[in-house]
Protein backbone atom coordinates (compact mmCIF):
# COMPACT_ATOMS: atom_id res chain seq x y z
CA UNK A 1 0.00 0.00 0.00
CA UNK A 2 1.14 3.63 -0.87
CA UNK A 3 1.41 6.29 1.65
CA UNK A 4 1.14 10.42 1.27
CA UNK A 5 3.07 12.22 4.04
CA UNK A 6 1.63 14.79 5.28
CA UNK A 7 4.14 17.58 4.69
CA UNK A 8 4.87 20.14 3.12
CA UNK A 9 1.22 21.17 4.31
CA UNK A 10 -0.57 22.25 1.29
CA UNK A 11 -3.97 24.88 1.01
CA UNK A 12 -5.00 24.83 -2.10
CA UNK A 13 -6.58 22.13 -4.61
CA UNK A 14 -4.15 22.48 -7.52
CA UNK A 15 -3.88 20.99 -10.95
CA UNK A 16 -0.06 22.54 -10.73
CA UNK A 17 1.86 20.15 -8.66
CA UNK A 18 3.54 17.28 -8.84
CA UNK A 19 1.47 14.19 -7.62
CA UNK A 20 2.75 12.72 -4.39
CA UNK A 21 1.83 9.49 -5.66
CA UNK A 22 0.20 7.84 -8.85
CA UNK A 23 -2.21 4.80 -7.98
CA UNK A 24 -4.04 2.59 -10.08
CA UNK A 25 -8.11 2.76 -9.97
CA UNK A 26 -9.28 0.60 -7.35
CA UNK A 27 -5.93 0.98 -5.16
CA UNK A 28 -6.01 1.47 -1.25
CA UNK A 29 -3.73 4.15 -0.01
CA UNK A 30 -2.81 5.37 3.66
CA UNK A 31 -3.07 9.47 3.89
CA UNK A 32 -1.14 11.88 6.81
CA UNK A 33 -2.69 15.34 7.41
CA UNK A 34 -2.31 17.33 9.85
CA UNK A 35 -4.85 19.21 11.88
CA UNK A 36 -6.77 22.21 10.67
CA UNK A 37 -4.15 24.11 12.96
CA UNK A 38 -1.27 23.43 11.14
CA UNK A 39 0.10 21.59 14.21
CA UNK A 40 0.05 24.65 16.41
CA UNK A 41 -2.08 23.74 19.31
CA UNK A 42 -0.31 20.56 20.83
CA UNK A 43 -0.52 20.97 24.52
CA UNK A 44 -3.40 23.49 26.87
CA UNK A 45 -0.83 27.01 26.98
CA UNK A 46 -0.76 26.78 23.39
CA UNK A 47 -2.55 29.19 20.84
CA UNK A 48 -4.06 29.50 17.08
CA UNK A 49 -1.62 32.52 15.56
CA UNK A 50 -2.26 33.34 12.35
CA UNK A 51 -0.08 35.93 12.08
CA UNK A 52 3.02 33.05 12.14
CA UNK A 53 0.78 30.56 10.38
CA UNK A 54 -1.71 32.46 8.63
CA UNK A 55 -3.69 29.42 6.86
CA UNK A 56 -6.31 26.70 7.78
CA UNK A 57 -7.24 23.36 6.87
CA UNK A 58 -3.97 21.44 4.87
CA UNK A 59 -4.17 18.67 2.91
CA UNK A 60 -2.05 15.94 1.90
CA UNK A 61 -2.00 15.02 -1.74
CA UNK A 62 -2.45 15.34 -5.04
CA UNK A 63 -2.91 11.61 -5.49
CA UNK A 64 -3.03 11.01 -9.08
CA UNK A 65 -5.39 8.10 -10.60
CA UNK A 66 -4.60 6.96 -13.69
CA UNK A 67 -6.41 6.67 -16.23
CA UNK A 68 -8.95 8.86 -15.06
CA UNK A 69 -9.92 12.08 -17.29
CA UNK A 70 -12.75 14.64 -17.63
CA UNK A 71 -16.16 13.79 -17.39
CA UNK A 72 -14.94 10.99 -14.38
CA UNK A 73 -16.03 10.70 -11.06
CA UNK A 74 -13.75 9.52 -8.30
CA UNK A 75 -15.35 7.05 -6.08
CA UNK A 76 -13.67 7.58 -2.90
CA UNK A 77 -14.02 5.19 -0.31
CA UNK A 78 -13.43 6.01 3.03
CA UNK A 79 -12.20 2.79 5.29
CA UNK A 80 -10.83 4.32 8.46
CA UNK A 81 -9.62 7.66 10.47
CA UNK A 82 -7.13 7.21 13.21
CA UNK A 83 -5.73 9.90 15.29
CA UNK A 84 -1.88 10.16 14.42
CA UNK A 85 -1.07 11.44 17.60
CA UNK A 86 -3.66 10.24 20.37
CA UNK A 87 -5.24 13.27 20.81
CA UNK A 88 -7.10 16.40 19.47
CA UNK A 89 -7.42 20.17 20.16
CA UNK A 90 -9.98 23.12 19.79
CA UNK A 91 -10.15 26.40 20.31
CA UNK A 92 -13.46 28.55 21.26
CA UNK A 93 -12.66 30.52 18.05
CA UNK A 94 -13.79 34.34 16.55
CA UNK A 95 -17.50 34.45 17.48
CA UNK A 96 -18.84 35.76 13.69
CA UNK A 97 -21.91 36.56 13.52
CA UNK A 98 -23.27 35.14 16.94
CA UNK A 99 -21.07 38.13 18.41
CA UNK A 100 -24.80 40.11 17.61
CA UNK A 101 -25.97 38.87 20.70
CA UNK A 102 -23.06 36.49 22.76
CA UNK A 103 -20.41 39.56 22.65
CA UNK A 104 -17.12 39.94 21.19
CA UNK A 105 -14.69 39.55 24.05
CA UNK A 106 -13.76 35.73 23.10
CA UNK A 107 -11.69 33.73 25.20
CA UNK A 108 -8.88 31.71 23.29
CA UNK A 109 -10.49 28.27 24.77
CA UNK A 110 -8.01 25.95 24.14
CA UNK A 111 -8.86 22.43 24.49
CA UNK A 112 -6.19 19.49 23.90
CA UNK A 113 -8.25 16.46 24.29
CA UNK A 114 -7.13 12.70 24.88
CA UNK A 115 -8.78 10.36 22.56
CA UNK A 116 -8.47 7.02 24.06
CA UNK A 117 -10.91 4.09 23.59
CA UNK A 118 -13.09 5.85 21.19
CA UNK A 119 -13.72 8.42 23.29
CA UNK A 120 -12.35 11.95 23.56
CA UNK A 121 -11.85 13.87 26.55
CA UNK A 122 -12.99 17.44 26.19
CA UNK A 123 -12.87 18.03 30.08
CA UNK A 124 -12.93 16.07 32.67
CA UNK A 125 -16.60 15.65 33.46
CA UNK A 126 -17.23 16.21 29.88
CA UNK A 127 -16.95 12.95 27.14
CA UNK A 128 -17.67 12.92 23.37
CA UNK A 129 -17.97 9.90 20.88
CA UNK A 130 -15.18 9.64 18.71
CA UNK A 131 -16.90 9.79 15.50
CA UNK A 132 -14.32 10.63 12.93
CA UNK A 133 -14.90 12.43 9.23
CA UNK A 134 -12.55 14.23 7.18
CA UNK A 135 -13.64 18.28 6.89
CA UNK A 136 -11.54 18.47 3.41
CA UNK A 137 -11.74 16.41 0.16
CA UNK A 138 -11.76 17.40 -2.93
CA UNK A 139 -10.08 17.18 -6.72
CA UNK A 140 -8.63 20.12 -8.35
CA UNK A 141 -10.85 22.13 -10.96
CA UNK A 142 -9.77 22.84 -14.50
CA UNK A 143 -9.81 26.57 -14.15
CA UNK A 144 -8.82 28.39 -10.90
CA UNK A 145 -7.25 27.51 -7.92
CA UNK A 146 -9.76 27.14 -4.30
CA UNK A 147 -8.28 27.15 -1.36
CA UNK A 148 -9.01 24.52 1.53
CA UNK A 149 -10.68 27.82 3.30
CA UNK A 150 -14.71 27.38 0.86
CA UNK A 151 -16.19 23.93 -0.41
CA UNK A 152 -17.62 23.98 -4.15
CA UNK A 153 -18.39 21.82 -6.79
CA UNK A 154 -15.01 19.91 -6.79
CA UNK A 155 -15.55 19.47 -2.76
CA UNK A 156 -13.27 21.26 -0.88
CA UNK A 157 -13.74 21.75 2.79
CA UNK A 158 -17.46 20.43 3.38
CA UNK A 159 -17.02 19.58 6.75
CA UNK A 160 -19.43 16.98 6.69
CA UNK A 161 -19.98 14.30 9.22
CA UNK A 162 -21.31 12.43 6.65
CA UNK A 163 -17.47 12.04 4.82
CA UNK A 164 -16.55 9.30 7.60
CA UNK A 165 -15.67 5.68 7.39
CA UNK A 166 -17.93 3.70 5.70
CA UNK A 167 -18.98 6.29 3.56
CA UNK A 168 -17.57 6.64 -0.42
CA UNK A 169 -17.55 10.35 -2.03
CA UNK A 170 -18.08 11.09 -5.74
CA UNK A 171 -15.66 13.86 -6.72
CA UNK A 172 -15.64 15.14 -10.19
CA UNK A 173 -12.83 14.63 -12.73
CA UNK A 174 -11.72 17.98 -14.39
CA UNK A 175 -8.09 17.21 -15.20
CA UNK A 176 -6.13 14.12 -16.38
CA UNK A 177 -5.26 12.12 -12.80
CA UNK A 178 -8.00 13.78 -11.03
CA UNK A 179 -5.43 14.78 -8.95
CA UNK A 180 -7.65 14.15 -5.21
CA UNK A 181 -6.54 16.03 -1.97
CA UNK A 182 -7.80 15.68 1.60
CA UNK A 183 -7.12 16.09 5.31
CA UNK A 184 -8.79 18.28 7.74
CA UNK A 185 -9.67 15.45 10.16
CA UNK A 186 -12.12 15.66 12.90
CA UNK A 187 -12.04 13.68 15.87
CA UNK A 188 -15.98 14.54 16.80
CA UNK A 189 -17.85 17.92 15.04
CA UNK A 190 -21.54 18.94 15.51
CA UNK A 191 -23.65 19.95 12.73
CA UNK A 192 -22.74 23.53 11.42
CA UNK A 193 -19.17 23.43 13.15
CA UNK A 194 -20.07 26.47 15.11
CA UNK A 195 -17.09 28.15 16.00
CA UNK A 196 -15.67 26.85 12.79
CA UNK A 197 -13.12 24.63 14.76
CA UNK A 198 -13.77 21.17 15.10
CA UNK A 199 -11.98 18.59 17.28
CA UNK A 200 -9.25 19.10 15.05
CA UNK A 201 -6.65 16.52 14.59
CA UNK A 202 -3.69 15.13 12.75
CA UNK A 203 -4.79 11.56 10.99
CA UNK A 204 -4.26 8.91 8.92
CA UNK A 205 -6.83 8.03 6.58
CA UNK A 206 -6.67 4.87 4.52
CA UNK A 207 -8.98 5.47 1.34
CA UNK A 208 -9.40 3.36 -1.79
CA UNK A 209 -9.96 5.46 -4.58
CA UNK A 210 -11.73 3.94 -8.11
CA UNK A 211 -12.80 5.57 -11.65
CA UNK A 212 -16.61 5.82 -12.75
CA UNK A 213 -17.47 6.82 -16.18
CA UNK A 214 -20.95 8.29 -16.28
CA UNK A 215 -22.50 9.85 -19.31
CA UNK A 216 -23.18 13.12 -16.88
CA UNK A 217 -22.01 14.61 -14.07
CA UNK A 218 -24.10 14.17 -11.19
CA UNK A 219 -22.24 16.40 -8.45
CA UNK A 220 -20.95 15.44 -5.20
CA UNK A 221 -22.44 12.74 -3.74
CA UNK A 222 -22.33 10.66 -0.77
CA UNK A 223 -22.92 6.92 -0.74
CA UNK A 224 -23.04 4.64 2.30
CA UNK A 225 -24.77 1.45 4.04
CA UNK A 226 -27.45 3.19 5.45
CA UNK A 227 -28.04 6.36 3.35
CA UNK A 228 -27.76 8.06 0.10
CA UNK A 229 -26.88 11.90 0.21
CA UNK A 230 -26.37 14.45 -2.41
CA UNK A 231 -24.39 17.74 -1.40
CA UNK A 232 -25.02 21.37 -3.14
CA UNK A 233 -23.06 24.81 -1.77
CA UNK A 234 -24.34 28.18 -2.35
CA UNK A 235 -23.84 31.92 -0.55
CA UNK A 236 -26.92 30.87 1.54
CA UNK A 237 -28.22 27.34 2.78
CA UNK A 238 -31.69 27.79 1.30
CA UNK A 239 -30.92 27.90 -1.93
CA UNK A 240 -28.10 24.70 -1.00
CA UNK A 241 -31.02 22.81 0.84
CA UNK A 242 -33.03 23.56 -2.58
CA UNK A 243 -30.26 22.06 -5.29
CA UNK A 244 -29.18 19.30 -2.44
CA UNK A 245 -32.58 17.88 -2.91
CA UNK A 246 -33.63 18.01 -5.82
CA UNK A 247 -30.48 16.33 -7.11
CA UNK A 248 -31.42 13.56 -4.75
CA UNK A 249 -34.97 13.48 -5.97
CA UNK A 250 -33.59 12.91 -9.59
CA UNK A 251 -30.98 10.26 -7.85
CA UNK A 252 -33.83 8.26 -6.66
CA UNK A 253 -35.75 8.68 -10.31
CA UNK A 254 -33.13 7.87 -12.31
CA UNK A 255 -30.79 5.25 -10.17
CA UNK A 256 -34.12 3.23 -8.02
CA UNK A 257 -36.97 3.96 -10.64
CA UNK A 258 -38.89 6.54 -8.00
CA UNK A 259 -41.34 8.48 -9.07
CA UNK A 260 -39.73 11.81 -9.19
CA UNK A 261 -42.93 13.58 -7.85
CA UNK A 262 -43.14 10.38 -5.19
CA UNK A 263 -39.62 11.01 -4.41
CA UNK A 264 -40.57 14.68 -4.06
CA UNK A 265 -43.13 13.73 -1.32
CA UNK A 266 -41.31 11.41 0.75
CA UNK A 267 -38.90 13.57 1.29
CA UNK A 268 -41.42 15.98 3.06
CA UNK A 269 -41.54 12.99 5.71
CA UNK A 270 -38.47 11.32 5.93
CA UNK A 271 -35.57 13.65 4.25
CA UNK A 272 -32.70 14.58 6.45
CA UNK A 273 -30.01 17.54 6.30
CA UNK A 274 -26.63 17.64 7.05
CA UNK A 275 -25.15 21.40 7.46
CA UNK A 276 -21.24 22.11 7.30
CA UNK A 277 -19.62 24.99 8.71
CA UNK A 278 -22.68 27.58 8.97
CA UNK A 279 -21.10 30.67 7.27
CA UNK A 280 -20.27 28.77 4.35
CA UNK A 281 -23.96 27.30 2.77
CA UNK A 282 -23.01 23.87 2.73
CA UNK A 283 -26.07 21.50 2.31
CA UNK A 284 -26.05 17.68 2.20
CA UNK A 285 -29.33 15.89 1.50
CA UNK A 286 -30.11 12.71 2.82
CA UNK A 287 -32.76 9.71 2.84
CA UNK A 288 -32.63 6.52 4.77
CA UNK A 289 -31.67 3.56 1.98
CA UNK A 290 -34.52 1.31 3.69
CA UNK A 291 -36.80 3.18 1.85
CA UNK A 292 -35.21 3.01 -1.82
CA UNK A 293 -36.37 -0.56 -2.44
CA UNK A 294 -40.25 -0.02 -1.41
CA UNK A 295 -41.21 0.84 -5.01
């Protein structure tokens, strides 16, 4: 099995670079990233300067699959997260837009956090799940250069619980190789990453990455055991929620022979939504697979 070292940290989804490796559709290889923080908060005096480090969110990579070409879609397959280190770290973060009504005088809030037997430590009366997802993944576009800061149609930091183990990601293919980064793990998040820090930590992610040739692309999608999720990102979630269904609706048409108007309703009842970091309109729509098969 390959392996992609984390360093030197990268921000950007670029078509520019040299891959770090060159795998074969269908091959399993083992990731590094560091932590949203670029490795600055290891122990509780520490603290998030962005003056000395003034980026977020690297990413190890570009991995490129041969053989893949515009008009692809990766299928990546996520298999498992670990914590490189045994431990993650948060910070309370700049307040945004809830500074309207909470104030502006923000402590720092660090939090280094133990993760031991699936569990993290955020205090000591206070235990989380470890649930872990990756908050960046994405392939880089044929025009322009995003940064790991805003997600878009090639992905880019969706932060997601959703993009976990067990789950596989449809990227799109926009330049020869694909040329796939990601990183950004999260030990735990909550929906809409509040402060915009997660349980940030440095990982390795194994992930086996394949080719699909459709006729169309059908945007970034999420498949796993026990859902089926389509994700849309726009300046506001409403009109996200909006395309993040409706793509799903047509999923269910085209892919499980629904009804699109039937598809339409059932959602009413039993659709689900997955928000990523709340300033940035990040939408993921979702429906239970135990109801695909009733038609």
């Amino acid at each position: 099995m390959q392996t992609v070292a984390a360093s030197p940290l990268l921000y950007e989804f670029s078509r520019a670079l040299e891959p770090r490796c060159r795998i074969e559709p269908g091959e399993t290889v083992r990731v590094e990233s560091e932590d949203a923080l670029s490795g600055q908060i290891r122990a509780p005096g520490d603290k998030r300067d962005k003056a000395a480090m003034p980026f977020s969110n690297p990413v190890a990579g570009p991995i490129f699959v041969n053989g893949a070409k515009p008009g692809d879609e990766l299928a990546v397959t996520i298999h498992s997260i670990e914590s490189r280190d045994g431990q993650c770290a948060t910070y309370t973060g700049a307040v945004r837009q809830l500074g309207e009504w909470l104030g502006h005088d923000v402590p720092h809030g660090t939090h280094v956090c133990p993760i031991r037997d699936g569990v993290i430590r955020w205090k000591d009366r206070v235990s989380i799940p470890y649930r872990p997802m990756l908050g960046c993944i994405g392939t880089a576009p044929d025009w322009g250069t995003p940064t790991t800061g805003p997600a878009g149609p090639h992905g880019g930091n969706l932060d997601l619980v959703e993009v976990g183990p067990g789950s596989t990601i449809y990227l799109p293919v926009k330049v020869a190789g694909g040329y796939l980064y990601l990183g950004d793990a999260h030990a735990a998040q909550g929906h809409g990453e509040l402060s915009a820090t997660g349980l940030e930590m440095a990982a390795w992610s194994t992930v086996t990455v394949d080719l699909v040739r459709r006729p169309t692309l059908t945007g970034l999608r999420i498949e796993h055991a026990d859902f089926l999720m389509c994700v849309a990102t726009h300046g506001n979630h409403e009109r996200a929620m909006a395309e993040a269904y409706t793509r799903l609706i047509l999923w269910m048409e085209t892919g499980f022979r629904w009804s699109r108007w039937d598809a339409y309703d059932l959602l009413t009842h039993v659709g689900e939504i997955s928000v990523g970091y709340y300033g940035s309109g990040t939408v993921g729509a979702k429906i239970a697979r135990r109801y695909l098969n009733a038609v």
